[in-house]
N, C-alpha and C. Protein backbone atom coordinates (compact mmCIF):
# COMPACT_ATOMS: atom_id res chain seq x y z
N UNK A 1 65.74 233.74 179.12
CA UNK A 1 65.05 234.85 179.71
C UNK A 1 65.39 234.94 181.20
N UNK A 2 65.66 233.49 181.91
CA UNK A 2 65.72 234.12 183.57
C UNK A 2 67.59 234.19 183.72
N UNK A 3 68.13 233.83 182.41
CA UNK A 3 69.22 234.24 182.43
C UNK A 3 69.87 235.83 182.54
N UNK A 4 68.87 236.59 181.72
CA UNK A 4 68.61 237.78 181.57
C UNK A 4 68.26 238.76 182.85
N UNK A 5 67.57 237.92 183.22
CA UNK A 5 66.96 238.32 184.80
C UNK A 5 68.14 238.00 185.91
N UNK A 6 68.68 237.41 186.13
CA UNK A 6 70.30 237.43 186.58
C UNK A 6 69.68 235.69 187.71
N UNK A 7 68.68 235.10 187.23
CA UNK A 7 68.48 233.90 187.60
C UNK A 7 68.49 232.79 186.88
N UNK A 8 69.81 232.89 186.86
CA UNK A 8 70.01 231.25 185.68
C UNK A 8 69.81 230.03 186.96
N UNK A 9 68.68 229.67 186.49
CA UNK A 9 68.34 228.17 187.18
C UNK A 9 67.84 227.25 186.18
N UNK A 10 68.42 226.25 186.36
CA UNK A 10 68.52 224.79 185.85
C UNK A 10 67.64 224.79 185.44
N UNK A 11 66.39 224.12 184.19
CA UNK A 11 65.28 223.69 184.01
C UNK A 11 65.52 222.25 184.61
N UNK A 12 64.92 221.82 185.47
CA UNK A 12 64.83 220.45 185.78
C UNK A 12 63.69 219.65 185.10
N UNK A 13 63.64 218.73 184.20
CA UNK A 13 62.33 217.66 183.80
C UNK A 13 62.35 216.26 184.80
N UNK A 14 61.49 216.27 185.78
CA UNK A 14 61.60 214.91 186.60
C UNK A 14 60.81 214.26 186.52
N UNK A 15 60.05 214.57 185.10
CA UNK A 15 58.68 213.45 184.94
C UNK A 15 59.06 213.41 182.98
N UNK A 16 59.69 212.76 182.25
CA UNK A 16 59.84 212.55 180.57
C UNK A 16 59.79 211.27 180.50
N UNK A 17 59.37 211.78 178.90
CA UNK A 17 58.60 210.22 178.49
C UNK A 17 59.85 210.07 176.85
N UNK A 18 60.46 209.55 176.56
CA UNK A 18 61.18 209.19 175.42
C UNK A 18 60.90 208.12 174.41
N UNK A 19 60.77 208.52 173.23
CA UNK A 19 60.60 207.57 172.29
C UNK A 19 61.20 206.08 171.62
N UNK A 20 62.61 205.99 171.96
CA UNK A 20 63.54 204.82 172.44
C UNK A 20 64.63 204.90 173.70
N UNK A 21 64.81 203.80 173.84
CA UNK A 21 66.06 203.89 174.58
C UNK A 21 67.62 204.43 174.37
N UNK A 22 67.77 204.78 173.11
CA UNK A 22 68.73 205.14 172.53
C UNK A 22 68.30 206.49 172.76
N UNK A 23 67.62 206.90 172.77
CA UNK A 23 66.89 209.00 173.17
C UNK A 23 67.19 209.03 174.58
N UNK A 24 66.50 207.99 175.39
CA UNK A 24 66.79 208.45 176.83
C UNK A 24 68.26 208.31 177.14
N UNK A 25 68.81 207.16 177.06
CA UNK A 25 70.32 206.76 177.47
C UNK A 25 71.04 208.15 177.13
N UNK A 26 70.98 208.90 175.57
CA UNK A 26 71.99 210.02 175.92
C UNK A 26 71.29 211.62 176.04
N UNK A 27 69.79 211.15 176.71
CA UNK A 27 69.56 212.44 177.52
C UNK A 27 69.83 212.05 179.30
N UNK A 28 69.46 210.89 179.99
CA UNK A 28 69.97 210.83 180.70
C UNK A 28 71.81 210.92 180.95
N UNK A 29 72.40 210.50 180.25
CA UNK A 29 74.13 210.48 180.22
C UNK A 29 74.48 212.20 180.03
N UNK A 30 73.61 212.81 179.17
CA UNK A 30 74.08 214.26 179.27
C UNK A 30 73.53 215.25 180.27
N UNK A 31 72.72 214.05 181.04
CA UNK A 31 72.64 215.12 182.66
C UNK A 31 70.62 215.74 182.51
N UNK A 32 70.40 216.05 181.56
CA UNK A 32 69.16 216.89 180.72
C UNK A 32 68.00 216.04 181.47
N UNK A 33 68.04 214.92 181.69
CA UNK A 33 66.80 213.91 182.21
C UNK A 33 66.99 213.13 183.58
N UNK A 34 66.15 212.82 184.55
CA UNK A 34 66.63 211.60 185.29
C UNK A 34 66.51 210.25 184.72
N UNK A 35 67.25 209.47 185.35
CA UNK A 35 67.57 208.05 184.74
C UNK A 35 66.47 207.43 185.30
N UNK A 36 65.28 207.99 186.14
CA UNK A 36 63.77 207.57 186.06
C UNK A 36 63.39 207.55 184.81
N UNK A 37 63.23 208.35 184.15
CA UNK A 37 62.52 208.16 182.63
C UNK A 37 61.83 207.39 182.26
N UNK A 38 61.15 207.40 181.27
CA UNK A 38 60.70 206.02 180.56
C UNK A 38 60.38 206.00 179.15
N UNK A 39 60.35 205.16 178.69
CA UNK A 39 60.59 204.73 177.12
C UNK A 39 58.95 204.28 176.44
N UNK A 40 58.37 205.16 175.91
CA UNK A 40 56.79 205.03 175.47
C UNK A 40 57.41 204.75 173.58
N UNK A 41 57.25 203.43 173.49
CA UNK A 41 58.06 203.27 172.28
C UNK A 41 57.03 203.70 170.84
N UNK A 42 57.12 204.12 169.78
CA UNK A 42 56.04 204.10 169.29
C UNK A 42 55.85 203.33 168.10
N UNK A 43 54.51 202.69 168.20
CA UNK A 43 54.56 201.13 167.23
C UNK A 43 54.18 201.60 166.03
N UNK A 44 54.17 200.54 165.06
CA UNK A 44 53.60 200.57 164.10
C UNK A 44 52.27 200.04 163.84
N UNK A 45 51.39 200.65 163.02
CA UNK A 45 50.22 199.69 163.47
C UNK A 45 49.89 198.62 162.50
N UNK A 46 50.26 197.45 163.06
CA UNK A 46 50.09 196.34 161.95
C UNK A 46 48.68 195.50 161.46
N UNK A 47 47.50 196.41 161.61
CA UNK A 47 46.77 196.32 160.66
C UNK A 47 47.25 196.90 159.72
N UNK A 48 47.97 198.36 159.32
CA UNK A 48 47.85 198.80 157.87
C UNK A 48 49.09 197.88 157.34
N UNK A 49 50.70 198.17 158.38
CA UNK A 49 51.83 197.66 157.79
C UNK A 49 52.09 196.00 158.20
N UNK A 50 51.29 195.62 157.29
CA UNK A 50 51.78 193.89 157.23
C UNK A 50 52.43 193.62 155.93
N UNK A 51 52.46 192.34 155.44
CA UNK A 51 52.40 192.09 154.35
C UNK A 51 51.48 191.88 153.52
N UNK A 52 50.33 190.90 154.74
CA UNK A 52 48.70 190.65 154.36
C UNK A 52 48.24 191.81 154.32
N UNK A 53 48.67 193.58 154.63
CA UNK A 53 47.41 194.10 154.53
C UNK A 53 47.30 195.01 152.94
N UNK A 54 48.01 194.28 152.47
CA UNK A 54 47.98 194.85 150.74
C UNK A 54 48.62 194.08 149.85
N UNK A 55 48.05 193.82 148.38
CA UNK A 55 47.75 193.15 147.59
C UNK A 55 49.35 193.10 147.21
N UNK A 56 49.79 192.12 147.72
CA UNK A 56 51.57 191.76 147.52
C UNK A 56 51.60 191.60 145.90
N UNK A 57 52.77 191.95 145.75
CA UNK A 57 53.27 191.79 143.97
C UNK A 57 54.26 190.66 144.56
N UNK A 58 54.01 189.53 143.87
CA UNK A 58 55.26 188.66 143.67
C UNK A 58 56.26 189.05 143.45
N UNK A 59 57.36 188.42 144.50
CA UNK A 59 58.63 188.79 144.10
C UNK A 59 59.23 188.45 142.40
N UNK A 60 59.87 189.07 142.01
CA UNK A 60 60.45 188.93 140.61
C UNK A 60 62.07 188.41 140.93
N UNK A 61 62.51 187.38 140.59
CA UNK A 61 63.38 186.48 140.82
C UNK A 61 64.69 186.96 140.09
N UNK A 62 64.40 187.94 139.01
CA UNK A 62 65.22 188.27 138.61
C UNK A 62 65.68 189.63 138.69
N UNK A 63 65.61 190.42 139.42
CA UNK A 63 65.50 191.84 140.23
C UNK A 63 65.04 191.88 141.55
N UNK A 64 66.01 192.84 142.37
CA UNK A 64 66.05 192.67 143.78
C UNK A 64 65.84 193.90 143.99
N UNK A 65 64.57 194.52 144.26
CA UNK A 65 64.06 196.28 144.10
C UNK A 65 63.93 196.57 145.82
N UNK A 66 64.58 197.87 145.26
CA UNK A 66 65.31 198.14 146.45
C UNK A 66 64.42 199.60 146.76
N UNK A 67 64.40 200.02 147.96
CA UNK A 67 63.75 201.74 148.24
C UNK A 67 64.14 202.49 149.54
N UNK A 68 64.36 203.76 149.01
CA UNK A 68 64.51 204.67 149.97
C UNK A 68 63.36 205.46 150.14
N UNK A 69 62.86 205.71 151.15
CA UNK A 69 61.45 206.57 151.19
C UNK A 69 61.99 207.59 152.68
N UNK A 70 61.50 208.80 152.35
CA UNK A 70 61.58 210.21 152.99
C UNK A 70 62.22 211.32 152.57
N UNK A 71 62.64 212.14 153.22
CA UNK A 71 63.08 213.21 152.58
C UNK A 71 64.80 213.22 152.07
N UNK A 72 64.69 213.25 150.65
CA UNK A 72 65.81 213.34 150.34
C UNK A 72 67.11 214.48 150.70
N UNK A 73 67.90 214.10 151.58
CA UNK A 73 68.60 215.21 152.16
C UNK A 73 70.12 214.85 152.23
N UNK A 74 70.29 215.29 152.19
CA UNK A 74 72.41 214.72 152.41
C UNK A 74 72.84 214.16 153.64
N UNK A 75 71.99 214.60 155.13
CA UNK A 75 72.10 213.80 156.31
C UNK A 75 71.22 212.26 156.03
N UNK A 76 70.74 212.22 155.14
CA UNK A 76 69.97 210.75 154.70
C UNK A 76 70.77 209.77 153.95
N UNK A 77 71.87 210.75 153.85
CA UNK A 77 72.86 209.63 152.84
C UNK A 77 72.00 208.62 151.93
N UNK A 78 71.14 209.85 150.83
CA UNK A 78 70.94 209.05 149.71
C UNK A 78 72.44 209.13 148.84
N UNK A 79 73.46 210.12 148.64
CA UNK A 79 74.60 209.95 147.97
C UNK A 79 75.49 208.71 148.03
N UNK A 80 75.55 208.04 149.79
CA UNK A 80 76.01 207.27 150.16
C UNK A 80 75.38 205.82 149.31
N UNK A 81 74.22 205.99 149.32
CA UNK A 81 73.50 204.94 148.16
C UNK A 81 73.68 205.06 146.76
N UNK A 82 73.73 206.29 146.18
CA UNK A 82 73.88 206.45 144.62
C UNK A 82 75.31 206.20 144.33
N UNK A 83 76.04 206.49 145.20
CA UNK A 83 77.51 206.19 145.18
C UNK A 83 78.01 204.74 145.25
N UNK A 84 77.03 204.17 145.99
CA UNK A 84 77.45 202.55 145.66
C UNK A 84 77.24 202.04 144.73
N UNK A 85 75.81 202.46 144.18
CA UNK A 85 75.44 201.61 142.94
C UNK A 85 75.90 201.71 141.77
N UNK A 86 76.68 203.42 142.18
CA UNK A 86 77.43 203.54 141.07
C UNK A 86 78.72 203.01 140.70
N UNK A 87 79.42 202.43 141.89
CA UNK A 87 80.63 201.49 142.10
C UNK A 87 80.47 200.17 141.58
N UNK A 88 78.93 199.80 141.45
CA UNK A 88 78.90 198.34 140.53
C UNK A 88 78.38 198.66 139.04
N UNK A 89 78.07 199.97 139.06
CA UNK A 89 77.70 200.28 137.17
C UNK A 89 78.40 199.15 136.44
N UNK A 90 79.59 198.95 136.39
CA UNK A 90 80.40 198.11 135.35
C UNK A 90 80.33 196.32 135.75
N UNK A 91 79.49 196.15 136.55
CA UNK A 91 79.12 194.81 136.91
C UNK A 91 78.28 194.41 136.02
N UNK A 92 78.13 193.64 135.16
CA UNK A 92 77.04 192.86 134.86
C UNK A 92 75.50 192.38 135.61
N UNK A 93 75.74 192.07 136.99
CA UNK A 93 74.83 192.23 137.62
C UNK A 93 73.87 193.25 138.12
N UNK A 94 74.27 194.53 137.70
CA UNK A 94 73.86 195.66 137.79
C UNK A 94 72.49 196.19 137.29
N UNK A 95 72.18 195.10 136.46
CA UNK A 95 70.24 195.13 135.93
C UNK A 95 69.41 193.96 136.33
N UNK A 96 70.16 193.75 137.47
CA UNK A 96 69.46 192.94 138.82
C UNK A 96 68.85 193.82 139.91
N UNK A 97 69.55 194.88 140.06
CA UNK A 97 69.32 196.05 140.75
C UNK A 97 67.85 196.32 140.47
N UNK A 98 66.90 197.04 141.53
CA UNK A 98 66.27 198.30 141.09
C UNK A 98 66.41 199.21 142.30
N UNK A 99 66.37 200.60 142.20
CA UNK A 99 66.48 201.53 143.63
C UNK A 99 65.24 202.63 143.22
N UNK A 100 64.22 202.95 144.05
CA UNK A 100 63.07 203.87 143.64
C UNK A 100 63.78 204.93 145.21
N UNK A 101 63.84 205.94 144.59
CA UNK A 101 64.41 206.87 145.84
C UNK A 101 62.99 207.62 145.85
N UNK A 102 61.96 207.22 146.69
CA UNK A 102 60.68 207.97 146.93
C UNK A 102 60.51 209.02 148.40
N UNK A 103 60.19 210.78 147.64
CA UNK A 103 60.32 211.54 148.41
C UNK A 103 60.57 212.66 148.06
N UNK A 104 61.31 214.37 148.37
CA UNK A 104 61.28 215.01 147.74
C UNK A 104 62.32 216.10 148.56
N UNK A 105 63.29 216.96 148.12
CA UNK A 105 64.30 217.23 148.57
C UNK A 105 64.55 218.59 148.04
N UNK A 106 65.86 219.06 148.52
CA UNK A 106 66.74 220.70 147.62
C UNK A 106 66.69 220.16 146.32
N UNK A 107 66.68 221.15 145.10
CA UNK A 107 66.63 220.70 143.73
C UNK A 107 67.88 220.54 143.58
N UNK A 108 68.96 221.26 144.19
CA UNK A 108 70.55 221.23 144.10
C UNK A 108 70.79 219.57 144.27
N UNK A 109 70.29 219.27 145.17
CA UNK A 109 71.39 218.04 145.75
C UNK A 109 70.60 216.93 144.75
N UNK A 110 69.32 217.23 144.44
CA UNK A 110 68.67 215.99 143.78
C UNK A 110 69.28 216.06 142.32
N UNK A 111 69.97 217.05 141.83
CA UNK A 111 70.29 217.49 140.59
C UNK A 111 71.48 216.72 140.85
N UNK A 112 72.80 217.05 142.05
CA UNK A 112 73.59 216.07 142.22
C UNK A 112 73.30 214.95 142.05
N UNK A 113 72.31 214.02 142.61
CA UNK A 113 72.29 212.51 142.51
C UNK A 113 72.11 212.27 141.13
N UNK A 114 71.23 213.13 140.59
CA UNK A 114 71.09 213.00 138.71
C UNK A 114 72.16 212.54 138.40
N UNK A 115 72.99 213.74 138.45
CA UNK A 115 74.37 213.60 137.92
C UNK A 115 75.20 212.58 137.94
N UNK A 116 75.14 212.05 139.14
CA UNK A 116 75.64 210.70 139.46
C UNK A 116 75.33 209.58 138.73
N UNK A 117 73.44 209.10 138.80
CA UNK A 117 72.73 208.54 138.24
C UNK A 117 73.40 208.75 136.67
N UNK A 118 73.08 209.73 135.88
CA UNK A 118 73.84 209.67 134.67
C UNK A 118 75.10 209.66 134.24
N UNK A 119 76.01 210.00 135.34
CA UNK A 119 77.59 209.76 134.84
C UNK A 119 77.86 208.23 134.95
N UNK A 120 77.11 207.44 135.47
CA UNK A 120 76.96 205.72 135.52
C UNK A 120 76.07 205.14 134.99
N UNK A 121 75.23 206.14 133.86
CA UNK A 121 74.90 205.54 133.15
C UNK A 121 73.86 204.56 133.90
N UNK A 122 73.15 205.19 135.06
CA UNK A 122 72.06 204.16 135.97
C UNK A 122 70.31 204.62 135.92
N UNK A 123 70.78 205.37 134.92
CA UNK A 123 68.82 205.65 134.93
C UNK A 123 68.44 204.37 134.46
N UNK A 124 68.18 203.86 134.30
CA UNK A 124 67.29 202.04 134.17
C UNK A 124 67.43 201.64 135.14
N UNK A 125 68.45 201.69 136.34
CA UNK A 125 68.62 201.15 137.49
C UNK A 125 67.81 201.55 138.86
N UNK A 126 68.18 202.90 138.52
CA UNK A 126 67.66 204.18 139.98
C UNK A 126 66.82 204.99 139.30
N UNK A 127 65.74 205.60 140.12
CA UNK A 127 64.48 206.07 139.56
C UNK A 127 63.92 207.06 140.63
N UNK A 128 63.32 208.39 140.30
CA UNK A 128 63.09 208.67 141.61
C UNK A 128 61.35 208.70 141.42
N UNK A 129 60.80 208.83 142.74
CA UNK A 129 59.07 208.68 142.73
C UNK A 129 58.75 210.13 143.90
N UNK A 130 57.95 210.76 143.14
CA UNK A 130 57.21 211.62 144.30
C UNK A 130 56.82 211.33 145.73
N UNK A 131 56.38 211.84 146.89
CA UNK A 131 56.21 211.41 147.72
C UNK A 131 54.58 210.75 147.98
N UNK A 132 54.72 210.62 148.76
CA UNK A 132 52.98 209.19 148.81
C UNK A 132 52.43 209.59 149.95
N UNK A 133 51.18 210.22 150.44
CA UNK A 133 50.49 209.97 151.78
C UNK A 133 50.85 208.61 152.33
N UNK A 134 51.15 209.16 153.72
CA UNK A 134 51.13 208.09 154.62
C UNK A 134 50.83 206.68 154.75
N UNK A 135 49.20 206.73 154.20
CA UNK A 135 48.00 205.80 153.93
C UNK A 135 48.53 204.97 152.89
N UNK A 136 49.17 205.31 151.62
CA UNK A 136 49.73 204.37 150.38
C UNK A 136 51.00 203.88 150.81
N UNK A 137 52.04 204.23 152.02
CA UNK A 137 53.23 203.44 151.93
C UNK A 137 52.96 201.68 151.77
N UNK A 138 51.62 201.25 153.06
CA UNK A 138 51.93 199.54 152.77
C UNK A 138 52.14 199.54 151.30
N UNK A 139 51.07 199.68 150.67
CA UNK A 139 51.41 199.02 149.20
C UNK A 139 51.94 199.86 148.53
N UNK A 140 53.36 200.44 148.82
CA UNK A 140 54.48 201.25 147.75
C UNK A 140 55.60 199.78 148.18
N UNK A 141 55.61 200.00 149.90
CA UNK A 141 56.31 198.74 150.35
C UNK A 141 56.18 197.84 150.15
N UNK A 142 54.68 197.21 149.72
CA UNK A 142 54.72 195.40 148.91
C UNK A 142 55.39 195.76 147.46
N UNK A 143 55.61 196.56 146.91
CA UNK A 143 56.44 196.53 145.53
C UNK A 143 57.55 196.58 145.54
N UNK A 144 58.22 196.45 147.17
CA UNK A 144 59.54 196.35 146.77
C UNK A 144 59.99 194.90 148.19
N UNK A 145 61.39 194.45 147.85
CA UNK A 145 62.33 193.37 148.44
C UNK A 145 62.71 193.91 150.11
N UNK A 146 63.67 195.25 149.90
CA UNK A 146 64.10 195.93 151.14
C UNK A 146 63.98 197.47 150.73
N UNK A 147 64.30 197.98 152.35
CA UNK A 147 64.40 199.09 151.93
C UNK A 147 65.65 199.62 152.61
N UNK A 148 66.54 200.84 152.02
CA UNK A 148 67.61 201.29 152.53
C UNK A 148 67.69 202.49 153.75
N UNK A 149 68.28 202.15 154.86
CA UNK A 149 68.55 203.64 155.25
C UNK A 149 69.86 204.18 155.78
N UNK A 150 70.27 205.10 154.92
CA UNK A 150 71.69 205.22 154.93
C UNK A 150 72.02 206.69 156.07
N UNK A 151 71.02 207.25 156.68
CA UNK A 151 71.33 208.32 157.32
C UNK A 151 72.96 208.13 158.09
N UNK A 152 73.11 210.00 158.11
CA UNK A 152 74.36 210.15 158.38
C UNK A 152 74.59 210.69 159.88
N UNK A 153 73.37 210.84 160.74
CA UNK A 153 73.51 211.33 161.65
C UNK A 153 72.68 210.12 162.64
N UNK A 154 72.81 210.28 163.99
CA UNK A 154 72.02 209.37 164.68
C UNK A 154 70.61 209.55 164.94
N UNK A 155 69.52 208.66 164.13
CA UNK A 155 68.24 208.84 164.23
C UNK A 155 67.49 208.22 165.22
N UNK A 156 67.16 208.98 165.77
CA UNK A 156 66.38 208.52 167.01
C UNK A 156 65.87 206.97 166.73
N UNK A 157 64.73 207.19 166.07
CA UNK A 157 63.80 206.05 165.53
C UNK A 157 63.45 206.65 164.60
N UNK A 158 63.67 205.44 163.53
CA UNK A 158 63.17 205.50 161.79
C UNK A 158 62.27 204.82 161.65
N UNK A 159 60.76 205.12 161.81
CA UNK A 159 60.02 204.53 161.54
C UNK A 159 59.75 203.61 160.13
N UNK A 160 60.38 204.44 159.34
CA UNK A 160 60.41 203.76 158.11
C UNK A 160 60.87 202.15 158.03
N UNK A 161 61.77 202.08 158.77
CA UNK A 161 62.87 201.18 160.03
C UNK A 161 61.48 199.94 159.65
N UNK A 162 60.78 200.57 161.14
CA UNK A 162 59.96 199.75 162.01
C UNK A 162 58.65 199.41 160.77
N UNK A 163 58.16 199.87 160.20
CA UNK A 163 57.11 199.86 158.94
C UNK A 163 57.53 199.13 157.70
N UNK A 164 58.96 199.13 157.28
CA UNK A 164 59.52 198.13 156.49
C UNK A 164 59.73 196.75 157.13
N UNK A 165 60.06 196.60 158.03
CA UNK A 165 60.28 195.21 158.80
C UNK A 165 59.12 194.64 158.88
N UNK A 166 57.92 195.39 159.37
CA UNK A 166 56.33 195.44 159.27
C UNK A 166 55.75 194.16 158.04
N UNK A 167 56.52 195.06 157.35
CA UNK A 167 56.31 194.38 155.75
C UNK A 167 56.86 193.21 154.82
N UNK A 168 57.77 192.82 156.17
CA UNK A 168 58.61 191.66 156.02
C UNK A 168 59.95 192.30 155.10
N UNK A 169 60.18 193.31 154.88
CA UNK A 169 60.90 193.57 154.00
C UNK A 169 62.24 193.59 154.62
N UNK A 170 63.82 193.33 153.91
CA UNK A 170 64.94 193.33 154.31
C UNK A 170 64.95 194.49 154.48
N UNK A 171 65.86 195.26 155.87
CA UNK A 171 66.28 196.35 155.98
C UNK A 171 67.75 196.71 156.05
N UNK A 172 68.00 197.75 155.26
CA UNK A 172 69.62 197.45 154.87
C UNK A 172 70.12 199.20 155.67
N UNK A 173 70.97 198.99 156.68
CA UNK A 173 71.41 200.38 157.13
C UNK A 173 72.96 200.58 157.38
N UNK A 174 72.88 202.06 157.65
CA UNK A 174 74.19 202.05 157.83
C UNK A 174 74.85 202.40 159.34
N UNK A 175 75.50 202.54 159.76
CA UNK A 175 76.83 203.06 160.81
C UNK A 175 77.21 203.77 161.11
């Protein structure tokens, strides 16, 4: 608008607050922030996400259950996950596996992962689950080992991240 007005002036912010350091570093580096800034990180709250704060299921020694939780989207690189597991279909070890992809997405692309899922012959393996209020993740997370996050773009902060670790759970990501 004050471009319009024939006064293009800078928005300057000389007072921001950023959610990691990885947010500020490339808003300060792209000029947008001063390198005053500061980093208000945001926690998890470990009364709900512990391990103690819900009725743990024993691990099962013979299955290593695995989860993706949020919105199923193609920048989430759930494909990047269905695509692996589908690279060990012909393993024997492969009903050691479990993967619960919990969440809810385009019907197109979830119809893709189907497809996948059944051209490998992995429905016993991979499973998908509706999404869960907030309030039920601890104990979706005591039912499982780790959880995956394969996003394809750079995420600020994944809380899911910080709330699985919460839970003692392995966190498996990608690059």
């Amino acid at each position: 608008m004050l471009a319009r007005e024939g006064k293009p002036i800078r928005l300057q912010y000389q007072h921001t607050i950023c959610v990691s350091e990885y947010v500020r570093q490339r808003l300060v580096t792209g000029g947008f922030i001063p390198g005053s800034s500061v980093v208000i990180h945001n926690g998890v709250d470990l009364s709900q996400f512990t391990s103690s704060s819900s009725k743990l299921v024993q691990p099962q020694a013979e299955k290593l259950r695995l989860i993706v939780a949020g919105r199923i989207l193609p920048i989430k690189g759930i494909h990047t996950i269905v695509e692996a597991f589908a690279s060990l279909a012909d393993q024997p070890e492969i009903h050691k596996l479990s993967l619960t992809i919990l969440g809810d997405g385009p019907v197109d692309y979830i119809q893709s992962l189907n497809k996948i899922i059944s051209d490998h012959n992995l429905q016993k393996v991979i499973h998908f689950q509706s999404p869960v209020p907030r309030r039920d993740m601890p104990d979706v997370l005591s039912r499982h080992d780790g959880l995956i996050l394969a996003s394809e773009y750079d995420e600020p902060l994944a809380r899911a991240i910080q709330e699985a670790m919460a839970m003692e759970l392995l966190v498996l990501g990608t690059v």
